[in-house]
C-alpha atoms as a PDB file:
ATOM      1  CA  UNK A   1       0.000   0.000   0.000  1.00  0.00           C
ATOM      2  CA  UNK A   2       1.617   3.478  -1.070  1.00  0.00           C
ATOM      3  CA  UNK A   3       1.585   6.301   1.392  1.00  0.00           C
ATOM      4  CA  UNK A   4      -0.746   9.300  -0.007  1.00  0.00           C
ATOM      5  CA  UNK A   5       1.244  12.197  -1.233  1.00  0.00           C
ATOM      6  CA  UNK A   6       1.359  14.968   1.491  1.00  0.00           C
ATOM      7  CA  UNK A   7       0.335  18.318   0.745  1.00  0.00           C
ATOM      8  CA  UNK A   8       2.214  21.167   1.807  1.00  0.00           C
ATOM      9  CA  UNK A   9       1.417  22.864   4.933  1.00  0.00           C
ATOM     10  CA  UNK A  10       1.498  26.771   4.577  1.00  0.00           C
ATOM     11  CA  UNK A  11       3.097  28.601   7.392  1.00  0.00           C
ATOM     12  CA  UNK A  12       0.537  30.962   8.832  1.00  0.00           C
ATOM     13  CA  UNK A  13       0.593  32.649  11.908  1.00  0.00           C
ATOM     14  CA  UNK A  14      -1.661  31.376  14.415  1.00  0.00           C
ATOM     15  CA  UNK A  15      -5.218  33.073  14.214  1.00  0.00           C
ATOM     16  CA  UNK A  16      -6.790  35.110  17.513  1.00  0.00           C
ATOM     17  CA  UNK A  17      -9.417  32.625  18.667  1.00  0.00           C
ATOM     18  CA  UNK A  18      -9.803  33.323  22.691  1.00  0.00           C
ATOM     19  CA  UNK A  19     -13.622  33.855  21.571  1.00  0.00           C
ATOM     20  CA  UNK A  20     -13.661  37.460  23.528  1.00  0.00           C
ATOM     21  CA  UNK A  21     -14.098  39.734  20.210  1.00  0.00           C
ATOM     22  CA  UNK A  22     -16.801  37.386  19.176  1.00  0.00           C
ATOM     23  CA  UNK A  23     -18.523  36.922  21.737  1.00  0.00           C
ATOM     24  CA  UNK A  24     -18.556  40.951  22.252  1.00  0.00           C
ATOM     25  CA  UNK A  25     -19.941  41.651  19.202  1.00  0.00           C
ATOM     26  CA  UNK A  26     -22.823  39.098  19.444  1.00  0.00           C
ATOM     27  CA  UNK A  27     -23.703  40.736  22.679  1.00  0.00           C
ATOM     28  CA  UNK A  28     -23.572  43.939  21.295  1.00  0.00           C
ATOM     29  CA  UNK A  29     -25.797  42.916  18.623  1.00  0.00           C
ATOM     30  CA  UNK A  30     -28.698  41.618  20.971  1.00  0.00           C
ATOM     31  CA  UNK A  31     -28.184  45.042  23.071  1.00  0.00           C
ATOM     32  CA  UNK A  32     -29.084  46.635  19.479  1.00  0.00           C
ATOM     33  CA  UNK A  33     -32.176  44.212  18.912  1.00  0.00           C
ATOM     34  CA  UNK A  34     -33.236  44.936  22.399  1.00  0.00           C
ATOM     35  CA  UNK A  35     -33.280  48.565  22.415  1.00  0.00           C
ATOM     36  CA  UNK A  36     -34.818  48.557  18.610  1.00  0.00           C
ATOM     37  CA  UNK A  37     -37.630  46.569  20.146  1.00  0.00           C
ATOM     38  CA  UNK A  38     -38.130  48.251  23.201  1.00  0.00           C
ATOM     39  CA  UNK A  39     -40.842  51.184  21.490  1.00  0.00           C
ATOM     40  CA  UNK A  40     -42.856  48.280  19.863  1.00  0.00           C
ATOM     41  CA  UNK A  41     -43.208  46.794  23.258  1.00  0.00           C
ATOM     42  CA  UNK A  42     -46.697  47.218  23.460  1.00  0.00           C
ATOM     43  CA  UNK A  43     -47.479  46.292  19.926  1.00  0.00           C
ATOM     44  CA  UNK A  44     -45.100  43.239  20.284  1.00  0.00           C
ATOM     45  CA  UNK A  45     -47.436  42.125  23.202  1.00  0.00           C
ATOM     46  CA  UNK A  46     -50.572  43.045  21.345  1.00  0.00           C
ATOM     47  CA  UNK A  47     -49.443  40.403  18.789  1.00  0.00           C
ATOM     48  CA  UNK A  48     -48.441  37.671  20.981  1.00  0.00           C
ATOM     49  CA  UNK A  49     -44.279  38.118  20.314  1.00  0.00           C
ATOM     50  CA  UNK A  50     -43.973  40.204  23.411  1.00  0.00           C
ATOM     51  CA  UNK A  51     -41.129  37.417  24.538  1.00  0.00           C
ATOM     52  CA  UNK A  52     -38.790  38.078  21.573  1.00  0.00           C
ATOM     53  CA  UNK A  53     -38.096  41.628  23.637  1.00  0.00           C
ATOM     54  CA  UNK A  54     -37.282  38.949  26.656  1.00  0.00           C
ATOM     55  CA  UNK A  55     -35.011  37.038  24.325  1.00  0.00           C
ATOM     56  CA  UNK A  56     -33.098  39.891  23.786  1.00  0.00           C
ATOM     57  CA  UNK A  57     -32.577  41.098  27.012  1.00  0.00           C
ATOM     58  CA  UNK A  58     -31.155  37.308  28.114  1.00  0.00           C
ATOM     59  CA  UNK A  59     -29.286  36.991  25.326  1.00  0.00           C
ATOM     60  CA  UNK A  60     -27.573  40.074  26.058  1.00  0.00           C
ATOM     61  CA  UNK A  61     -27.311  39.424  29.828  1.00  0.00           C
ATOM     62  CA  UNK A  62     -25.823  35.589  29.046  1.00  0.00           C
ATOM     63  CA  UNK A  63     -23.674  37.521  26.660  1.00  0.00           C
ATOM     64  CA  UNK A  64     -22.247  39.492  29.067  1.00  0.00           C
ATOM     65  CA  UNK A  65     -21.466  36.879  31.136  1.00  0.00           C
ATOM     66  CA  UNK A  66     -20.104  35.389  28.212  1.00  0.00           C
ATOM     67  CA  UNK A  67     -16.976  38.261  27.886  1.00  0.00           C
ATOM     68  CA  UNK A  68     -16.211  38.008  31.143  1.00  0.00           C
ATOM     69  CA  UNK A  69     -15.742  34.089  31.059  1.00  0.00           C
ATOM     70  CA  UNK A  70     -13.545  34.723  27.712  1.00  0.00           C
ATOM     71  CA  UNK A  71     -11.995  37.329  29.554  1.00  0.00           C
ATOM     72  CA  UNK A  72     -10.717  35.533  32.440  1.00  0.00           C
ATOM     73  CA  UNK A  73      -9.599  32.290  30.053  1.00  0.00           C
ATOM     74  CA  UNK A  74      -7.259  34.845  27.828  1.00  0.00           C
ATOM     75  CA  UNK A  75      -6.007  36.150  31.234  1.00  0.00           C
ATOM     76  CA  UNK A  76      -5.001  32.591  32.419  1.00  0.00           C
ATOM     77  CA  UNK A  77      -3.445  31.300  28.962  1.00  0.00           C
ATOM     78  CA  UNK A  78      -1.185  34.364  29.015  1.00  0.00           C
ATOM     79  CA  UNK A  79      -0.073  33.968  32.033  1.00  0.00           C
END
Protein backbone atom coordinates (compact mmCIF):
# COMPACT_ATOMS: atom_id res chain seq x y z
CA UNK A 1 0.00 0.00 0.00
CA UNK A 2 1.62 3.48 -1.07
CA UNK A 3 1.58 6.30 1.39
CA UNK A 4 -0.75 9.30 -0.01
CA UNK A 5 1.24 12.20 -1.23
CA UNK A 6 1.36 14.97 1.49
CA UNK A 7 0.34 18.32 0.74
CA UNK A 8 2.21 21.17 1.81
CA UNK A 9 1.42 22.86 4.93
CA UNK A 10 1.50 26.77 4.58
CA UNK A 11 3.10 28.60 7.39
CA UNK A 12 0.54 30.96 8.83
CA UNK A 13 0.59 32.65 11.91
CA UNK A 14 -1.66 31.38 14.42
CA UNK A 15 -5.22 33.07 14.21
CA UNK A 16 -6.79 35.11 17.51
CA UNK A 17 -9.42 32.62 18.67
CA UNK A 18 -9.80 33.32 22.69
CA UNK A 19 -13.62 33.86 21.57
CA UNK A 20 -13.66 37.46 23.53
CA UNK A 21 -14.10 39.73 20.21
CA UNK A 22 -16.80 37.39 19.18
CA UNK A 23 -18.52 36.92 21.74
CA UNK A 24 -18.56 40.95 22.25
CA UNK A 25 -19.94 41.65 19.20
CA UNK A 26 -22.82 39.10 19.44
CA UNK A 27 -23.70 40.74 22.68
CA UNK A 28 -23.57 43.94 21.30
CA UNK A 29 -25.80 42.92 18.62
CA UNK A 30 -28.70 41.62 20.97
CA UNK A 31 -28.18 45.04 23.07
CA UNK A 32 -29.08 46.63 19.48
CA UNK A 33 -32.18 44.21 18.91
CA UNK A 34 -33.24 44.94 22.40
CA UNK A 35 -33.28 48.57 22.42
CA UNK A 36 -34.82 48.56 18.61
CA UNK A 37 -37.63 46.57 20.15
CA UNK A 38 -38.13 48.25 23.20
CA UNK A 39 -40.84 51.18 21.49
CA UNK A 40 -42.86 48.28 19.86
CA UNK A 41 -43.21 46.79 23.26
CA UNK A 42 -46.70 47.22 23.46
CA UNK A 43 -47.48 46.29 19.93
CA UNK A 44 -45.10 43.24 20.28
CA UNK A 45 -47.44 42.12 23.20
CA UNK A 46 -50.57 43.05 21.34
CA UNK A 47 -49.44 40.40 18.79
CA UNK A 48 -48.44 37.67 20.98
CA UNK A 49 -44.28 38.12 20.31
CA UNK A 50 -43.97 40.20 23.41
CA UNK A 51 -41.13 37.42 24.54
CA UNK A 52 -38.79 38.08 21.57
CA UNK A 53 -38.10 41.63 23.64
CA UNK A 54 -37.28 38.95 26.66
CA UNK A 55 -35.01 37.04 24.33
CA UNK A 56 -33.10 39.89 23.79
CA UNK A 57 -32.58 41.10 27.01
CA UNK A 58 -31.16 37.31 28.11
CA UNK A 59 -29.29 36.99 25.33
CA UNK A 60 -27.57 40.07 26.06
CA UNK A 61 -27.31 39.42 29.83
CA UNK A 62 -25.82 35.59 29.05
CA UNK A 63 -23.67 37.52 26.66
CA UNK A 64 -22.25 39.49 29.07
CA UNK A 65 -21.47 36.88 31.14
CA UNK A 66 -20.10 35.39 28.21
CA UNK A 67 -16.98 38.26 27.89
CA UNK A 68 -16.21 38.01 31.14
CA UNK A 69 -15.74 34.09 31.06
CA UNK A 70 -13.54 34.72 27.71
CA UNK A 71 -12.00 37.33 29.55
CA UNK A 72 -10.72 35.53 32.44
CA UNK A 73 -9.60 32.29 30.05
CA UNK A 74 -7.26 34.84 27.83
CA UNK A 75 -6.01 36.15 31.23
CA UNK A 76 -5.00 32.59 32.42
CA UNK A 77 -3.44 31.30 28.96
CA UNK A 78 -1.18 34.36 29.01
CA UNK A 79 -0.07 33.97 32.03
Amino acid sequence: MQDKPRRPIADVPPLDVDGVRAVEVGTIIWLVAFIGMLPFYGRLKDDGHGWWLWTCLAGFGLGALGVEYCRRRRARHQE
